[in-house]
Protein backbone atom coordinates (compact mmCIF):
# COMPACT_ATOMS: atom_id res chain seq x y z
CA UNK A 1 -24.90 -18.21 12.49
CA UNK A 2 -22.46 -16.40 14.22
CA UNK A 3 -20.79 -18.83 16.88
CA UNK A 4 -16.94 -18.02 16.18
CA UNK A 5 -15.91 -21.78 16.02
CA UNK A 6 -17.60 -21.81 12.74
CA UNK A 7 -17.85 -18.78 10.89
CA UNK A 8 -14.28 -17.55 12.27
CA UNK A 9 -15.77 -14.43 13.05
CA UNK A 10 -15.96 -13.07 16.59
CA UNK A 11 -18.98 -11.22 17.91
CA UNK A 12 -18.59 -7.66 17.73
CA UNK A 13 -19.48 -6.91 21.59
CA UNK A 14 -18.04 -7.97 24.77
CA UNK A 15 -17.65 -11.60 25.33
CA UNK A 16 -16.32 -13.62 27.91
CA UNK A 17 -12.88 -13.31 29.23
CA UNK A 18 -11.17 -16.63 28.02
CA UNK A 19 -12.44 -16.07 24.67
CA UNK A 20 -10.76 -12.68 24.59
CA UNK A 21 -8.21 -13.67 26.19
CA UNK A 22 -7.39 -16.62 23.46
CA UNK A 23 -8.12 -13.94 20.54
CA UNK A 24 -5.31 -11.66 22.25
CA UNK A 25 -3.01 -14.56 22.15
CA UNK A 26 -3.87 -15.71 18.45
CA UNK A 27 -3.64 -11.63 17.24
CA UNK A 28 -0.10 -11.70 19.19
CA UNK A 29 1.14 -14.54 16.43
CA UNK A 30 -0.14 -13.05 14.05
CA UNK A 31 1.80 -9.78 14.48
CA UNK A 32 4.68 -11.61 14.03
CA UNK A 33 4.56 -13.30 10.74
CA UNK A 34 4.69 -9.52 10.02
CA UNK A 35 7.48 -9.44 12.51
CA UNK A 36 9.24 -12.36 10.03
CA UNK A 37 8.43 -11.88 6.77
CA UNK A 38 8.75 -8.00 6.84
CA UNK A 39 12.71 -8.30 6.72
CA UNK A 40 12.86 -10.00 3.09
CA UNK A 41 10.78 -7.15 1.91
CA UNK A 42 13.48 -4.98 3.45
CA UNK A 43 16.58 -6.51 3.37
CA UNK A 44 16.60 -8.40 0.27
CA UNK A 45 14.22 -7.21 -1.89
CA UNK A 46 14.76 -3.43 -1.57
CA UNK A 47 18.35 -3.31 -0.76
CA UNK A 48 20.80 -5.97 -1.66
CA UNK A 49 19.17 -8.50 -4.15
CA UNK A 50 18.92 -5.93 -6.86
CA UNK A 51 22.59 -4.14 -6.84
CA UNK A 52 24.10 -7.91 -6.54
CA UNK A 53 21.87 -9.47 -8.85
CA UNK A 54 22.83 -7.11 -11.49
CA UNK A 55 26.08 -7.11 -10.76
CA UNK A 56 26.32 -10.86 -11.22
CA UNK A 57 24.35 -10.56 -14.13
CA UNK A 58 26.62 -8.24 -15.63
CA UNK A 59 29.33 -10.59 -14.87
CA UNK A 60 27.85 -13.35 -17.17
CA UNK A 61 27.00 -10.54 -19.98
CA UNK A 62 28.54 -10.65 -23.47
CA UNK A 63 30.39 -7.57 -24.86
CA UNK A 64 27.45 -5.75 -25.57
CA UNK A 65 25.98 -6.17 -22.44
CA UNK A 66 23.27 -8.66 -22.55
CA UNK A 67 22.71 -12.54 -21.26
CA UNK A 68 21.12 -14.96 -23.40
CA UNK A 69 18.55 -16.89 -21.38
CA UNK A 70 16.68 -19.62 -23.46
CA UNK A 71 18.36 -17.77 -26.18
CA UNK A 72 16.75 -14.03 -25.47
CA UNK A 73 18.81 -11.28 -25.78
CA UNK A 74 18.10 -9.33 -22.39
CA UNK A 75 20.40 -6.54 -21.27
CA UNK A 76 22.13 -7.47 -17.90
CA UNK A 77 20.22 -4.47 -16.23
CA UNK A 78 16.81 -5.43 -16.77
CA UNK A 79 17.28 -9.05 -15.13
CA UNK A 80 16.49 -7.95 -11.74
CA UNK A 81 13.07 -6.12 -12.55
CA UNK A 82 11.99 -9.14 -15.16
CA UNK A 83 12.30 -11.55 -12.27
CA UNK A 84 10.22 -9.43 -9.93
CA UNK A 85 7.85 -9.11 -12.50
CA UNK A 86 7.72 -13.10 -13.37
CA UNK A 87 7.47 -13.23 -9.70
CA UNK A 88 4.23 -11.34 -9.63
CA UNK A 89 2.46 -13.33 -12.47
CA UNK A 90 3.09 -16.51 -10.54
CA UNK A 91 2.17 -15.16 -7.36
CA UNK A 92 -1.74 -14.05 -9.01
CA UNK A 93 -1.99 -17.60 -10.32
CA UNK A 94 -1.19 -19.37 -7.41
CA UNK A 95 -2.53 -16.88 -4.63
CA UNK A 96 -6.72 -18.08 -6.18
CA UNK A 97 -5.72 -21.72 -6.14
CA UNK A 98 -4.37 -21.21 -2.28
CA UNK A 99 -6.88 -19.13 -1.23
CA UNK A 100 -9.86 -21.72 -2.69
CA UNK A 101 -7.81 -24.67 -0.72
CA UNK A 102 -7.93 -22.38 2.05
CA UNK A 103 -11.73 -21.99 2.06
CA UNK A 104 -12.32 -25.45 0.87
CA UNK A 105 -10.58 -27.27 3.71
CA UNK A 106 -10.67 -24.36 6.66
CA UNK A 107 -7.59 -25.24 6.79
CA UNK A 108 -5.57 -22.20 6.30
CA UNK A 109 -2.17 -22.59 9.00
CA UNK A 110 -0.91 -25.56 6.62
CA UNK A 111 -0.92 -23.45 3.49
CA UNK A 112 0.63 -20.58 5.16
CA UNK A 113 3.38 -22.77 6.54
CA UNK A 114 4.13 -23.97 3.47
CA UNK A 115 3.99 -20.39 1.33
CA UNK A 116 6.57 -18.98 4.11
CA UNK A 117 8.93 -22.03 4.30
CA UNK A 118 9.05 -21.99 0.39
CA UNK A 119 9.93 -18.21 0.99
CA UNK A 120 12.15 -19.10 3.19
CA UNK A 121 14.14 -21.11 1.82
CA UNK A 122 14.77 -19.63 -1.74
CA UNK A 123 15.63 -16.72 0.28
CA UNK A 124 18.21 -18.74 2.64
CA UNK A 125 19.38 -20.40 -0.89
CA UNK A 126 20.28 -16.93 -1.98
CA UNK A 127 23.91 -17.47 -0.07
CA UNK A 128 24.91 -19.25 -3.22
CA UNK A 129 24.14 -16.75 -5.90
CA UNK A 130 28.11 -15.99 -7.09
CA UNK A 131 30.06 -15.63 -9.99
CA UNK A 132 27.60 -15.71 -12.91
CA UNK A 133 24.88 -17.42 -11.57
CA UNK A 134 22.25 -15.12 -12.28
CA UNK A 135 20.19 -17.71 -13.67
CA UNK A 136 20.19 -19.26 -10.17
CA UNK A 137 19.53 -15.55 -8.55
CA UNK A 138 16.44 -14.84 -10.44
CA UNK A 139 14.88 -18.40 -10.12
CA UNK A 140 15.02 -18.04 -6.38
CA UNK A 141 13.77 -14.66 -5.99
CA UNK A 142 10.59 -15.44 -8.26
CA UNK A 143 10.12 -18.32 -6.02
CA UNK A 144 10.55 -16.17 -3.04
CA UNK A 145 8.77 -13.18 -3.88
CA UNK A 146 5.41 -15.25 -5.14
CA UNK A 147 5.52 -16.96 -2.15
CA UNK A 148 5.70 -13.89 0.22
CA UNK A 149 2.43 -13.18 -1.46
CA UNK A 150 0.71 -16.02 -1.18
CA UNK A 151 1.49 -16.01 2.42
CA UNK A 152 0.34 -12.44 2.42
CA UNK A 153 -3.00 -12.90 0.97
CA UNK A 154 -3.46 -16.05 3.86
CA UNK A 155 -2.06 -13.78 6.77
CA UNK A 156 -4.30 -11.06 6.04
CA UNK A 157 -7.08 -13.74 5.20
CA UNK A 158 -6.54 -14.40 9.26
CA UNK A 159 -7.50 -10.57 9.98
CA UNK A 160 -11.44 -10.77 10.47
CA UNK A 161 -10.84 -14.11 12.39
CA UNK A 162 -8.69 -12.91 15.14
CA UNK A 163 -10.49 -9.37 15.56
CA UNK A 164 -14.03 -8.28 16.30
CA UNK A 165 -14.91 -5.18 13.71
CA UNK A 166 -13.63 -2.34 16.14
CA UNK A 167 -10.55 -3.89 16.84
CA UNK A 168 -9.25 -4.13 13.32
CA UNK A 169 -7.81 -1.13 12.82
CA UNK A 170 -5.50 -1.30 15.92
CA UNK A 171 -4.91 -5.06 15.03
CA UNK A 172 -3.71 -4.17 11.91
CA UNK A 173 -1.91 -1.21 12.53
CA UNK A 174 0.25 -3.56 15.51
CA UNK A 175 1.24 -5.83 12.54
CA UNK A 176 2.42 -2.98 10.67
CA UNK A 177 4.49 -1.86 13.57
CA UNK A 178 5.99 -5.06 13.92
CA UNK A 179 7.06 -5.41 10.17
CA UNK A 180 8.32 -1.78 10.19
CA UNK A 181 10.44 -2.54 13.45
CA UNK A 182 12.12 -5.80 11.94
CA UNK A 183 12.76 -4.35 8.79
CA UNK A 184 14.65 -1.12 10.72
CA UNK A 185 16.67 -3.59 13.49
CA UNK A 186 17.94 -6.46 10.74
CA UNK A 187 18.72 -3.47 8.78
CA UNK A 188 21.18 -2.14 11.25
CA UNK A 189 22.92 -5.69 11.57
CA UNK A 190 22.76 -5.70 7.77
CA UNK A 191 24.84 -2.36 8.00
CA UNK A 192 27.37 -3.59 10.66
CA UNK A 193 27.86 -6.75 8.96
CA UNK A 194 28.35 -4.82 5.29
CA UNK A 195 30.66 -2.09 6.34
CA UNK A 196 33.09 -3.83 8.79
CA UNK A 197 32.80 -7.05 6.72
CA UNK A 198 36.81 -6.99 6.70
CA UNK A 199 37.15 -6.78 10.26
CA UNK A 200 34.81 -10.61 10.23
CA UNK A 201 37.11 -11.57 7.46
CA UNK A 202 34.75 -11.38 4.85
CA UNK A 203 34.45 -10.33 1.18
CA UNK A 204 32.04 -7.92 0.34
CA UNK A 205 30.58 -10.49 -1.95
CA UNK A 206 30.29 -12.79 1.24
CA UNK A 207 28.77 -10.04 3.71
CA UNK A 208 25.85 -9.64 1.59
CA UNK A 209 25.21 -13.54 0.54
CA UNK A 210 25.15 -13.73 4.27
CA UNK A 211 23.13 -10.81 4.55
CA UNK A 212 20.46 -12.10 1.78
CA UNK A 213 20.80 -16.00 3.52
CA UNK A 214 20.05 -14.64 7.26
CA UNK A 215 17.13 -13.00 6.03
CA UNK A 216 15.41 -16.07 4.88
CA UNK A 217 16.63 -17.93 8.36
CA UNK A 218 14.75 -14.95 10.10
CA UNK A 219 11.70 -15.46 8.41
CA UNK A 220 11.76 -19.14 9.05
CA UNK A 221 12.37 -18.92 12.46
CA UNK A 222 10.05 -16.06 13.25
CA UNK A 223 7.10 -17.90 11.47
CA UNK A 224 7.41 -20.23 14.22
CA UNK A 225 5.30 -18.10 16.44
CA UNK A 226 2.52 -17.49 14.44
CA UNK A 227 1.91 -21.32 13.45
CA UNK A 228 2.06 -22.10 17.17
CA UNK A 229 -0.42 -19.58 17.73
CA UNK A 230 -2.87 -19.11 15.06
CA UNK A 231 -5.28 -21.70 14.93
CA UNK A 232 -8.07 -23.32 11.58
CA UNK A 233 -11.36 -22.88 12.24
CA UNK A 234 -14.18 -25.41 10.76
CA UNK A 235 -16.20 -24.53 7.71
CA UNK A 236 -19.79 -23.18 8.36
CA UNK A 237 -21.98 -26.19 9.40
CA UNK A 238 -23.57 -27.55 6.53
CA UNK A 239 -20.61 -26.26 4.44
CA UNK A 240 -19.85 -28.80 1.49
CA UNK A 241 -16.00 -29.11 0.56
CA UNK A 242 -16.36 -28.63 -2.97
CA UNK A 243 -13.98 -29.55 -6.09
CA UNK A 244 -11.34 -27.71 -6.97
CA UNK A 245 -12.88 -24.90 -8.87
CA UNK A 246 -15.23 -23.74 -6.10
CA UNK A 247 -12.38 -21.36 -5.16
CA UNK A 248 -12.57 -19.84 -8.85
CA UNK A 249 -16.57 -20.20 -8.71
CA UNK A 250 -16.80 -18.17 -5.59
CA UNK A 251 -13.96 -15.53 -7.14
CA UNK A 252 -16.31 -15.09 -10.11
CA UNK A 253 -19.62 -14.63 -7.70
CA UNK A 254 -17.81 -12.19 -5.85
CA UNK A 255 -16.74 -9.86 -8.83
CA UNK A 256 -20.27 -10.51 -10.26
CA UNK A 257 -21.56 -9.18 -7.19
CA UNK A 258 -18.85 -5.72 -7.39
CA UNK A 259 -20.45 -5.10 -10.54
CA UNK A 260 -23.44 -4.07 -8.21
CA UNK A 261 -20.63 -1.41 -6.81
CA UNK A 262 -19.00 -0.15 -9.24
CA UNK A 263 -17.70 2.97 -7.63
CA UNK A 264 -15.89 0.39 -5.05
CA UNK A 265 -14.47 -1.15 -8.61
CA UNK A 266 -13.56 2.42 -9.96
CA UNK A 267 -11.52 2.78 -6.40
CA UNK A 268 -9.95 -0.81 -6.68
CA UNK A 269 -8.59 0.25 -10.13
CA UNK A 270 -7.27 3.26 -9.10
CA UNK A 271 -5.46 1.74 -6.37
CA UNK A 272 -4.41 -1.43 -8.40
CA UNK A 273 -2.54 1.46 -10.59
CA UNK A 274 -0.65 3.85 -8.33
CA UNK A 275 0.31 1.06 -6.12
CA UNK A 276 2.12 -1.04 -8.56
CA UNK A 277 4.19 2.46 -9.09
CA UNK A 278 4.33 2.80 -5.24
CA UNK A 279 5.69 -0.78 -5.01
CA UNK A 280 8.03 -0.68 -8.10
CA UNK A 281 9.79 2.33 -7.05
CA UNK A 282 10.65 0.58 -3.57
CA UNK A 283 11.63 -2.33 -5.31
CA UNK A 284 13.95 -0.21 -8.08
CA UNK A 285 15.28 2.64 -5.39
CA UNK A 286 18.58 0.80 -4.93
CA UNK A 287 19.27 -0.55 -8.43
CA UNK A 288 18.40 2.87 -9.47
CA UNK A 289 20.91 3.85 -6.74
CA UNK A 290 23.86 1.73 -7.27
CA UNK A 291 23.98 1.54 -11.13
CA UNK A 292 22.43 4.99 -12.01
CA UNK A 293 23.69 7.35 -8.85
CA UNK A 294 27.08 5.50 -8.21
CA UNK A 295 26.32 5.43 -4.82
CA UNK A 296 27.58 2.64 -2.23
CA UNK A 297 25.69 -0.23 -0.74
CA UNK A 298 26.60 1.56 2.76
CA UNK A 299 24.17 4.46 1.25
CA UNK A 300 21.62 2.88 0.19
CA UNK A 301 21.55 0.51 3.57
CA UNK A 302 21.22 3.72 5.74
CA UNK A 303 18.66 5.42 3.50
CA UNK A 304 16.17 2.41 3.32
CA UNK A 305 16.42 2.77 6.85
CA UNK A 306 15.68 5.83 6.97
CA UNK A 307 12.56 5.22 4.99
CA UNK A 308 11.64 2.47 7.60
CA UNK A 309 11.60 5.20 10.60
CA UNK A 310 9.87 7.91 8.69
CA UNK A 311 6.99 5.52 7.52
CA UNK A 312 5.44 5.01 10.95
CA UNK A 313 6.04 8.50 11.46
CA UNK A 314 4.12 9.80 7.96
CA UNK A 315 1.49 6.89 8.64
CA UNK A 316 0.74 8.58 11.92
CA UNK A 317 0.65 12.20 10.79
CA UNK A 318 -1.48 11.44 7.23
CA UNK A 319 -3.90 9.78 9.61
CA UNK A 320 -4.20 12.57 11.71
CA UNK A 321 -4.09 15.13 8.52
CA UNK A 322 -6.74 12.79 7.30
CA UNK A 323 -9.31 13.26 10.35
CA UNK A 324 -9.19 16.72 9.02
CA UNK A 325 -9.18 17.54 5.25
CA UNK A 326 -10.73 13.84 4.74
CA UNK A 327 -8.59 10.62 3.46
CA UNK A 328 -9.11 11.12 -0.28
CA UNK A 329 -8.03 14.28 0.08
CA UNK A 330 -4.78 13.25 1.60
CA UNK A 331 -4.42 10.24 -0.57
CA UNK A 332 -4.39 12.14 -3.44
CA UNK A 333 -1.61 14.71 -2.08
CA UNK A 334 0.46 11.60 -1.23
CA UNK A 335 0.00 10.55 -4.98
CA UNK A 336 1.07 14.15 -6.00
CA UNK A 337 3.86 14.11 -3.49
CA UNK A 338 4.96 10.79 -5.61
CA UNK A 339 4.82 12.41 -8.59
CA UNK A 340 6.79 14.74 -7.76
CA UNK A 341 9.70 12.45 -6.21
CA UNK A 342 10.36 10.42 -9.63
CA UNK A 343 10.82 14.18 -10.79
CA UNK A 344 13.01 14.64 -8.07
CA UNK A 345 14.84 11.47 -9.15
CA UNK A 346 15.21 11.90 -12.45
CA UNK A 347 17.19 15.02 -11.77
CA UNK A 348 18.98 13.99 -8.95
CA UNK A 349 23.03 14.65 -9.47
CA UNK A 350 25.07 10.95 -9.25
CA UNK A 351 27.39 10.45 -6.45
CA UNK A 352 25.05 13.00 -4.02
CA UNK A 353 24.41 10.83 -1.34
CA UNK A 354 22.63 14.27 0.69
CA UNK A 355 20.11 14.21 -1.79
CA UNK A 356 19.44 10.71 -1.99
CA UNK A 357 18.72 10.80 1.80
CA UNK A 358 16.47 13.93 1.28
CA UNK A 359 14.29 11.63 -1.33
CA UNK A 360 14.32 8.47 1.08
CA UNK A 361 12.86 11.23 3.16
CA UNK A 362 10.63 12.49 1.10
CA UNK A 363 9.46 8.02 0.24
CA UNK A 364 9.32 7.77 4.08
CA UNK A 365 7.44 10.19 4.63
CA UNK A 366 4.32 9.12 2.21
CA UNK A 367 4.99 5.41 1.90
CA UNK A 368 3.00 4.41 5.13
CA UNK A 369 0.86 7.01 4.77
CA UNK A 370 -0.57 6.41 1.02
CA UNK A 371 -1.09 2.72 1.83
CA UNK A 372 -2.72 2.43 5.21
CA UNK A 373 -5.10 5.82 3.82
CA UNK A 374 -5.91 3.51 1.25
CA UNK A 375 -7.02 0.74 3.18
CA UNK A 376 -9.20 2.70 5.32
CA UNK A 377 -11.03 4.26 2.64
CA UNK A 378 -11.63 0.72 1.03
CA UNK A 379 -13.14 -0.38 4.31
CA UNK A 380 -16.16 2.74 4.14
CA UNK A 381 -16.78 1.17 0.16
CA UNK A 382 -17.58 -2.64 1.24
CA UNK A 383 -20.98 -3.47 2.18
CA UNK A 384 -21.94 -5.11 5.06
CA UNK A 385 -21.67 -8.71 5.61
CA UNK A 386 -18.93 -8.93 2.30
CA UNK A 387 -15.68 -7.93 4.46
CA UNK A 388 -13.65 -10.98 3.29
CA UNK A 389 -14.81 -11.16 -0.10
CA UNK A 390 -13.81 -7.26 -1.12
CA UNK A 391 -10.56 -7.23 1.26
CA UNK A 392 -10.04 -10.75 -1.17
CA UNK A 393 -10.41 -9.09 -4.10
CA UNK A 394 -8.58 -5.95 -2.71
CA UNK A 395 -5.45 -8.19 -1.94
CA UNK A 396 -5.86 -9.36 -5.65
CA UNK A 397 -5.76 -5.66 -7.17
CA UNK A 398 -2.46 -5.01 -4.63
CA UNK A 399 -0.70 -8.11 -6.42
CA UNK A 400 -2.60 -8.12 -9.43
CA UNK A 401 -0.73 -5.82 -11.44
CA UNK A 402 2.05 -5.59 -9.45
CA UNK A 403 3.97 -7.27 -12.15
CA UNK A 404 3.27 -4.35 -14.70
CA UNK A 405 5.55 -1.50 -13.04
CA UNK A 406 8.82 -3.70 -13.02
CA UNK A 407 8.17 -4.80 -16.17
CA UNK A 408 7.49 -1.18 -17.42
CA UNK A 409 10.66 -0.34 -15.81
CA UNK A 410 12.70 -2.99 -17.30
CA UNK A 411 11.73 -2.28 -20.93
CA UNK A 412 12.23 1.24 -20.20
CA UNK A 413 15.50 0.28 -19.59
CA UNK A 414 16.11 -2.39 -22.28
CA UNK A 415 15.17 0.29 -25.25
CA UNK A 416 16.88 2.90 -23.67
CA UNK A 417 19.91 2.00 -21.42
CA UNK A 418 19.27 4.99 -18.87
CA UNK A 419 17.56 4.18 -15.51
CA UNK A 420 16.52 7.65 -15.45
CA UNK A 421 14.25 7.22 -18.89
CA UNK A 422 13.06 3.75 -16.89
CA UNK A 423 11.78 5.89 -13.43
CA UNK A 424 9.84 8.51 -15.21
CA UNK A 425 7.81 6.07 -17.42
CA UNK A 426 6.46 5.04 -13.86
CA UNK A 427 4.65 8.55 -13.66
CA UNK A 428 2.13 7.42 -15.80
CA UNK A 429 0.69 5.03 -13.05
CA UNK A 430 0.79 7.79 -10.24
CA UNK A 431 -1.22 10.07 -12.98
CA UNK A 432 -3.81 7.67 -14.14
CA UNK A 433 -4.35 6.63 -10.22
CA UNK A 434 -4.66 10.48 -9.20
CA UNK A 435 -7.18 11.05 -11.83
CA UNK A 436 -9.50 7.99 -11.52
CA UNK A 437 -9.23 8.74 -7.67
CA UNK A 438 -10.07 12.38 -8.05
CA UNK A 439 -12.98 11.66 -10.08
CA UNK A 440 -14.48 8.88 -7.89
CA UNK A 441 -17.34 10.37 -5.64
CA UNK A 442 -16.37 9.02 -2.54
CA UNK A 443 -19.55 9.85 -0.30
CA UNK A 444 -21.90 8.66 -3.03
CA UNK A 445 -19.89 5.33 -3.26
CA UNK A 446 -20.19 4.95 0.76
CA UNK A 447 -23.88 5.85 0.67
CA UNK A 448 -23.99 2.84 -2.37
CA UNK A 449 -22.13 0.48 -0.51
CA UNK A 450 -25.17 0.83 2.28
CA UNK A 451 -22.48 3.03 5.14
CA UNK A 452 -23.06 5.34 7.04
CA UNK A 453 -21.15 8.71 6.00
CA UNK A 454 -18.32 9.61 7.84
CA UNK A 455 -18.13 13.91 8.47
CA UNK A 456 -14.61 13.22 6.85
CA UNK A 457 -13.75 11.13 4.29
């Protein structure tokens, strides 16, 4: 069964010209949900919602320096990385119930409509975090941050829809570039805006509620696009829409049927780990920044973007490193070259903005790289015929314990007060990663997975 208009999957060959030439139009929406929801990641989420949400936190702290939510003692500084932790646990709860809807119903746009506009929205809402709301602040960004990955885990669901198997990895890598280039322009508004917020009248408080708010109307209006373009496709024929826990039914068959891999579950766990530290130090790099460094939100605005040019840059040249000394190879110098910057950080002198920049550098330079290698070498471990299924369950291990770094971070914090103490407890998850990748067998686990071989790998 492999007619398109049922499966969702197009044939792998040539085909006729107005079916390629709707594909080209559905994989040009789809960039740019990247294209929309790629500036929350970078505006709010790694800039300005963690330096303002402490700071408002901090506002509504006792003498000792805690708030008292439901009664819990928690110290003003760990607010910020408990919410994006909280965020996370929601997010792996809701993202199997979506995705079994999805699958269910073949009805995929709706769902993905709704997870963005939810997104949206708290994000938008974020204009009215002030004072001592922090409350407020950290109830929005869990609902925003569990929705962008729901809508994640649907967008990337579209992926082997909209692109025969040899056009994925330029598919892919277009949506990528999209995210990378919204993230770097909205950034240099964001800058404008922040440093000559007097000149527009504004409070510095104001400049970045309006900076937080326009991100959200971004990714609402940019979403546009892809729901105009993507399209559902009908379940198999014959297909039965089953109850409600079909979607956990078929979860469980699918890890029953990795147990027959388990070198492709040794690599999932490796990557589950030193990604959660790859994603909690982009989400901690300004708190870490502001309250830690001393440095100014002007800083930290510039060196994020920074990060944003270099990324396409070290994507592109660990790519090309990787066609020679082989991606796990690579991969694993990334990790070390991780390592090695929470070293960096730990040491680094407050109120030196030089060698902040040098470290953004130094992130920039392996961020793209260490996540796109990973990807590839995930796609040589799935067998044939279970694309959707493993990339599923890979999406799951990217999310899946993304909750644990922040919330490693945050306790770090809590029993010691020093953000430095709270970045190097995140080595352990670039060491564990770096050793359970180093001991994987990668060609064996290819050869297991029923692929052929690559000469470099």
């Amino acid at each position: 069964m492999d007619d398109t208009r049922t499966t969702g999957h197009p044939p792998d060959e040539a085909d006729d010209p107005a079916a390629k030439a709707a594909r080209r139009r559905e994989q040009h929406g789809w960039y740019f949900y990247d294209f929309a929801c790629s500036v929350y990641s970078t505006s709010v989420l790694t800039v300005f919602v963690g330096p303002y949400l402490t700071s408002v936190a901090k506002a509504a702290a006792d003498a000792d320096g805690f708030v008292h939510p439901l009664g819990i003692p928690v110290r003003a500084g760990s607010v910020f990385p408990y919410a994006v932790s909280a965020s996370l646990v929601l997010a792996v709860l809701v993202m199997p119930l979506a995705s079994a809807a999805a699958d269910r119903t073949g009805r995929r746009k709706p769902l993905l409509a709704a997870a963005a506009y939810t997104g949206s929205i708290a994000t938008a809402g974020l204009f009215f975090l002030d004072g001592d709301r922090y409350l407020l602040g950290a109830g929005l960004l869990i609902a925003a941050n569990a929705a962008l990955a729901v809508s994640m885990a649907l967008y990337n669901a579209y992926l082997p829809q909209i692109a025969t198997p040899h056009e994925r990895d330029a598919v892919s890598s277009r949506g990528w570039a999209f995210g990378y280039t919204s993230g770097a322009l909205v950034l240099v508004l964001d800058l404008v805006l922040y440093t000559g917020h007097d000149s527009f009248g504004l409070t510095e408080s104001e400049a970045v509620r309006i900076c937080l708010a326009s991100a959200g109307l971004w990714w609402g209006a940019f979403t546009i696009i892809p729901l105009r373009r993507l399209r559902d496709r009908r379940r198999p024929r014959g297909g039965q829409a089953g109850p409600a826990g079909s979607g956990l039914r078929q979860l469980r068959a699918t890890l029953k049927d990795m147990r027959r891999h388990p070198l492709t579950l040794a690599f999932l766990l490796a990557y589950l780990l030193y990604n959660d530290g790859v994603q909690t130090v982009i989400s901690q790099a300004s708190v870490y920044g502001a309250e830690e460094l001393g440095l100014d939100q002007t800083t930290l605005i510039t060196a994020v973007l920074l990060v944003q040019v270099l990324a396409v840059a070290g994507a592109l040249g660990m790519g090309r490193l990787a066609r020679t000394y082989g991606a796990k190879r690579v991969l694993l110098g990334s990790l070390a070259v991780w390592t090695a910057i929470l070293a960096a950080g730990y040491v680094l002198p407050a109120g030196a903005p030089v060698w902040f920049y040098a470290l953004a550098a130094a992130i920039g330079m392996v961020l793209g790289g260490s996540q796109a290698l990973s990807r590839s070498l995930f796609s040589h471990l799935v067998p044939a015929g279970k694309e959707a299924e493993y990339f599923s369950a890979y999406e799951m291990s990217d999310r899946g314990l993304s909750w644990l770094g922040p919330l490693v971070f945050g306790l770090a914090y809590q029993l010691t007060g020093s953000y430095r103490d709270a970045i190097v407890s995140l080595v352990v998850f670039f060491a564990l990663g770096f050793l359970l990748l180093a001991r994987l067998p990668v060609r064996r686990a290819v050869e297991a997975a029923g692929n052929p071989v690559p000469d470099r790998i």
